[in-house]
C-alpha atoms as a PDB file:
ATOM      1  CA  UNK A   1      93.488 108.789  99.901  1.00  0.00           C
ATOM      2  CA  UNK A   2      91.142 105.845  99.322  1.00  0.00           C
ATOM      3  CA  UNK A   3      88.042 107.468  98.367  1.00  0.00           C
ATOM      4  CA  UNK A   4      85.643 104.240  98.943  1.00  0.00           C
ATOM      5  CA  UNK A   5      87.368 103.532 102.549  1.00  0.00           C
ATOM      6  CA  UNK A   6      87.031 106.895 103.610  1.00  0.00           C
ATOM      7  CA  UNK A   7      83.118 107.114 102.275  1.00  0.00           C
ATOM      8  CA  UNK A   8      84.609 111.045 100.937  1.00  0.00           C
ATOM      9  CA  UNK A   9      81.768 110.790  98.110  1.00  0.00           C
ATOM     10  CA  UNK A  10      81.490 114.421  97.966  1.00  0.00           C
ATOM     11  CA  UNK A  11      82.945 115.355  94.446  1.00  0.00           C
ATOM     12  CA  UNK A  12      84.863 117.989  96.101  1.00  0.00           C
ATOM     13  CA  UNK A  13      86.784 115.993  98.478  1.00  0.00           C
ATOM     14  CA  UNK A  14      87.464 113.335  95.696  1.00  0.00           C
ATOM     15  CA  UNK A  15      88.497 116.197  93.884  1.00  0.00           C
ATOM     16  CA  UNK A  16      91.267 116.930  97.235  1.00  0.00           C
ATOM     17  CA  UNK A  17      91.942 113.550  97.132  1.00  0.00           C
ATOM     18  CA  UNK A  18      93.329 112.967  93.545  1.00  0.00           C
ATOM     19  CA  UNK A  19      95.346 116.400  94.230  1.00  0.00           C
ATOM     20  CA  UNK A  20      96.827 114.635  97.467  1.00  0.00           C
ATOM     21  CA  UNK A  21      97.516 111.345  95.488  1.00  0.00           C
ATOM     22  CA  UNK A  22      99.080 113.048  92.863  1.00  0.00           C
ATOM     23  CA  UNK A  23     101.430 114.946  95.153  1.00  0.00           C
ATOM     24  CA  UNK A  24     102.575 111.888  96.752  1.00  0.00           C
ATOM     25  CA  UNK A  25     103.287 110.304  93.741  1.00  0.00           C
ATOM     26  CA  UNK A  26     105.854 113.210  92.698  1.00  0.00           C
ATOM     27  CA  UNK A  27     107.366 113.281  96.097  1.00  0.00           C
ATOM     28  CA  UNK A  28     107.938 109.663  96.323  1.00  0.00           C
ATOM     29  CA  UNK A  29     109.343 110.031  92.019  1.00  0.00           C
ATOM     30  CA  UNK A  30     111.648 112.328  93.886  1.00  0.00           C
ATOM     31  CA  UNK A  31     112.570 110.896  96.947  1.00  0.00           C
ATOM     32  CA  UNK A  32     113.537 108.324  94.776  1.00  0.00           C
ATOM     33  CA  UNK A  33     115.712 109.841  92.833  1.00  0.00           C
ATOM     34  CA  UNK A  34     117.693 111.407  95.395  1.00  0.00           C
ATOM     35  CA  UNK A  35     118.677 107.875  97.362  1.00  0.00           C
ATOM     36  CA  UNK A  36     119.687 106.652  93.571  1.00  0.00           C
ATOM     37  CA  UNK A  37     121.879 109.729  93.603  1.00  0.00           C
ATOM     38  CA  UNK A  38     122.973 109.349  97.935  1.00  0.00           C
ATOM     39  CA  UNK A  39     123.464 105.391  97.022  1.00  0.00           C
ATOM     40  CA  UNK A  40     126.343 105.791  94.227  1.00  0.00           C
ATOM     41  CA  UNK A  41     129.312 105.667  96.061  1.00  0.00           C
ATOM     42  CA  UNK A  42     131.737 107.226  93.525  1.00  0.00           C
ATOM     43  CA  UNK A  43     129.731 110.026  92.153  1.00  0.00           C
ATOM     44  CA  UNK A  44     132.026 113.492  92.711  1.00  0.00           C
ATOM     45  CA  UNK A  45     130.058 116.718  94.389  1.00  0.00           C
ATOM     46  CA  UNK A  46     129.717 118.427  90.951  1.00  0.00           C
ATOM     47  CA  UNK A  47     127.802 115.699  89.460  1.00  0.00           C
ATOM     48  CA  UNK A  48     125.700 115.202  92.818  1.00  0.00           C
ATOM     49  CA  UNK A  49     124.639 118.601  92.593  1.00  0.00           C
ATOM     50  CA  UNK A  50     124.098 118.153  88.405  1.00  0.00           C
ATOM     51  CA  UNK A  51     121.700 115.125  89.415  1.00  0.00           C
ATOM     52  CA  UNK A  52     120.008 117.085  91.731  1.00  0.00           C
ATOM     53  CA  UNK A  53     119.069 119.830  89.583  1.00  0.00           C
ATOM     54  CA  UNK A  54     117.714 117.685  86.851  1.00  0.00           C
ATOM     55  CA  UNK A  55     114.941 116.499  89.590  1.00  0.00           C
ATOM     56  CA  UNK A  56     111.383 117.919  88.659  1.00  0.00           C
ATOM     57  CA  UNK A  57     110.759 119.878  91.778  1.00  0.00           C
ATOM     58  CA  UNK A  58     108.277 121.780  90.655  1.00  0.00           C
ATOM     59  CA  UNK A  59     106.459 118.572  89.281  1.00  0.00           C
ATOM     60  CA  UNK A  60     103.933 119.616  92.691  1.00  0.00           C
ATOM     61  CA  UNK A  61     103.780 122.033  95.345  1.00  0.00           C
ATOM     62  CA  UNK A  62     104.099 119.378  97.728  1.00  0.00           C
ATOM     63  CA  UNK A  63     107.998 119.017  96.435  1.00  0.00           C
ATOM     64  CA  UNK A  64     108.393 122.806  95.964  1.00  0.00           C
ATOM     65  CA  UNK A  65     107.560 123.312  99.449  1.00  0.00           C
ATOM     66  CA  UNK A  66     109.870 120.525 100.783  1.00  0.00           C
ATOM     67  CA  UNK A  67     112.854 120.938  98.188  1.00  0.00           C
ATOM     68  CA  UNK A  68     115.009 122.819 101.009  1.00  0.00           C
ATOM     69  CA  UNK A  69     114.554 119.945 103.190  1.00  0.00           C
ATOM     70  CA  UNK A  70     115.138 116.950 101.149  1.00  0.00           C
ATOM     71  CA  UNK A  71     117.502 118.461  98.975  1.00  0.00           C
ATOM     72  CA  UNK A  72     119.452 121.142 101.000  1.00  0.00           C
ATOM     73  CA  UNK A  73     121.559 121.317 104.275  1.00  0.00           C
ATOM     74  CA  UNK A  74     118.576 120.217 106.714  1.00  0.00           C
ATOM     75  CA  UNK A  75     118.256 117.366 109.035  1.00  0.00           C
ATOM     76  CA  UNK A  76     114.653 115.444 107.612  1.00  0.00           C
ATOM     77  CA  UNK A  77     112.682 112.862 110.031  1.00  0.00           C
ATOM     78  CA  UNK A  78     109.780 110.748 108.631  1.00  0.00           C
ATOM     79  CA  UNK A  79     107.483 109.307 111.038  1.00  0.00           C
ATOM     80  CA  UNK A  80     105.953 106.107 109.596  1.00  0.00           C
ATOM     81  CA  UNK A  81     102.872 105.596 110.962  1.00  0.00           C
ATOM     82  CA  UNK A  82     101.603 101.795 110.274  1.00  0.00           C
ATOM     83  CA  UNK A  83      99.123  99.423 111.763  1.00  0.00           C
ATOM     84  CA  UNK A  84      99.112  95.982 112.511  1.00  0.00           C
ATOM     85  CA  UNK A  85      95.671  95.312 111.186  1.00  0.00           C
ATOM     86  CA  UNK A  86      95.746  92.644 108.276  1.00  0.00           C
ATOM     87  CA  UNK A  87      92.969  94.603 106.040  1.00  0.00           C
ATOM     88  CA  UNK A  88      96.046  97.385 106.406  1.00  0.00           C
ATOM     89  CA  UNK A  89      98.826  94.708 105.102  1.00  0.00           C
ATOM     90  CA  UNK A  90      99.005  96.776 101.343  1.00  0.00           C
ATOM     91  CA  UNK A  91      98.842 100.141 103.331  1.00  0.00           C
ATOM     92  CA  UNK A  92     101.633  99.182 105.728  1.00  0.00           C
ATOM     93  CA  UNK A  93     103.903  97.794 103.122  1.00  0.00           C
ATOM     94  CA  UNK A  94     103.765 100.743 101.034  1.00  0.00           C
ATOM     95  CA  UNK A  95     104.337 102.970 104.044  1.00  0.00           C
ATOM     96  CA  UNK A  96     107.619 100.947 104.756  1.00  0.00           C
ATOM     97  CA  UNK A  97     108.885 101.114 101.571  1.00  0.00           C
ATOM     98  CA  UNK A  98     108.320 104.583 101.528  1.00  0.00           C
ATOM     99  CA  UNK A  99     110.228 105.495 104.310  1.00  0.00           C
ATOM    100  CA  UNK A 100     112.807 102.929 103.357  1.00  0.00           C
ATOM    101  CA  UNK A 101     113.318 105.017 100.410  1.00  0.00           C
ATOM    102  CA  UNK A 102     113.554 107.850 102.576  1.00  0.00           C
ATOM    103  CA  UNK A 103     116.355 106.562 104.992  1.00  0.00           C
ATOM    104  CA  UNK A 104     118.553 106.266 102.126  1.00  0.00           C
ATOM    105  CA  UNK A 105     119.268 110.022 101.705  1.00  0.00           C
ATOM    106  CA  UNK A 106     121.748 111.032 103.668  1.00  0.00           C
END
């Protein structure tokens, strides 16, 4: 969250804000991760699984909560939600890559 954008001056809510920006950061470290590990074409089940639990999970509780769904049996959907604004351009092209990143698990 952009503190200065979204006039949160309040100490507490810049507080929230960090917390939320810091929990993105891990989940994108790991969404990462796993479409290095989907995109190699020749790595066996066993070592899939190996990679897997080497990810930091527990790096926030934002990947705790979400580690059956990116990392187990489940079917995930990311809705990117982007604007066509031009003072949004940043914004929007980290949202795409984002859920670029996240179209490559499978």
């Amino acid at each position: 969250e952009k503190t200065r954008e979204s006039k949160a001056f309040n100490k507490q809510r810049e507080i929230e804000g960090k917390a939320i920006n810091n929990s993105l950061t891990h989940l994108g470290k790991v969404v990462r991760r796993i479409a290095e590990l989907s995109s190699k074409k020749n790595l066996s089940k066993a070592k899939f699984k190996k990679g897997m639990a080497a990810i930091s999970w527990r790096s926030s509780k934002l990947t705790t909560l979400l580690r059956d769904s990116l990392g187990g049996n489940c079917k995930t959907v990311m809705i990117a939600a982007i604007s066509p604004a031009m003072t949004e351009l940043a914004e929007t092209c980290s949202t795409l890559r984002y859920a670029n990143d996240i179209k490559q698990i499978s």
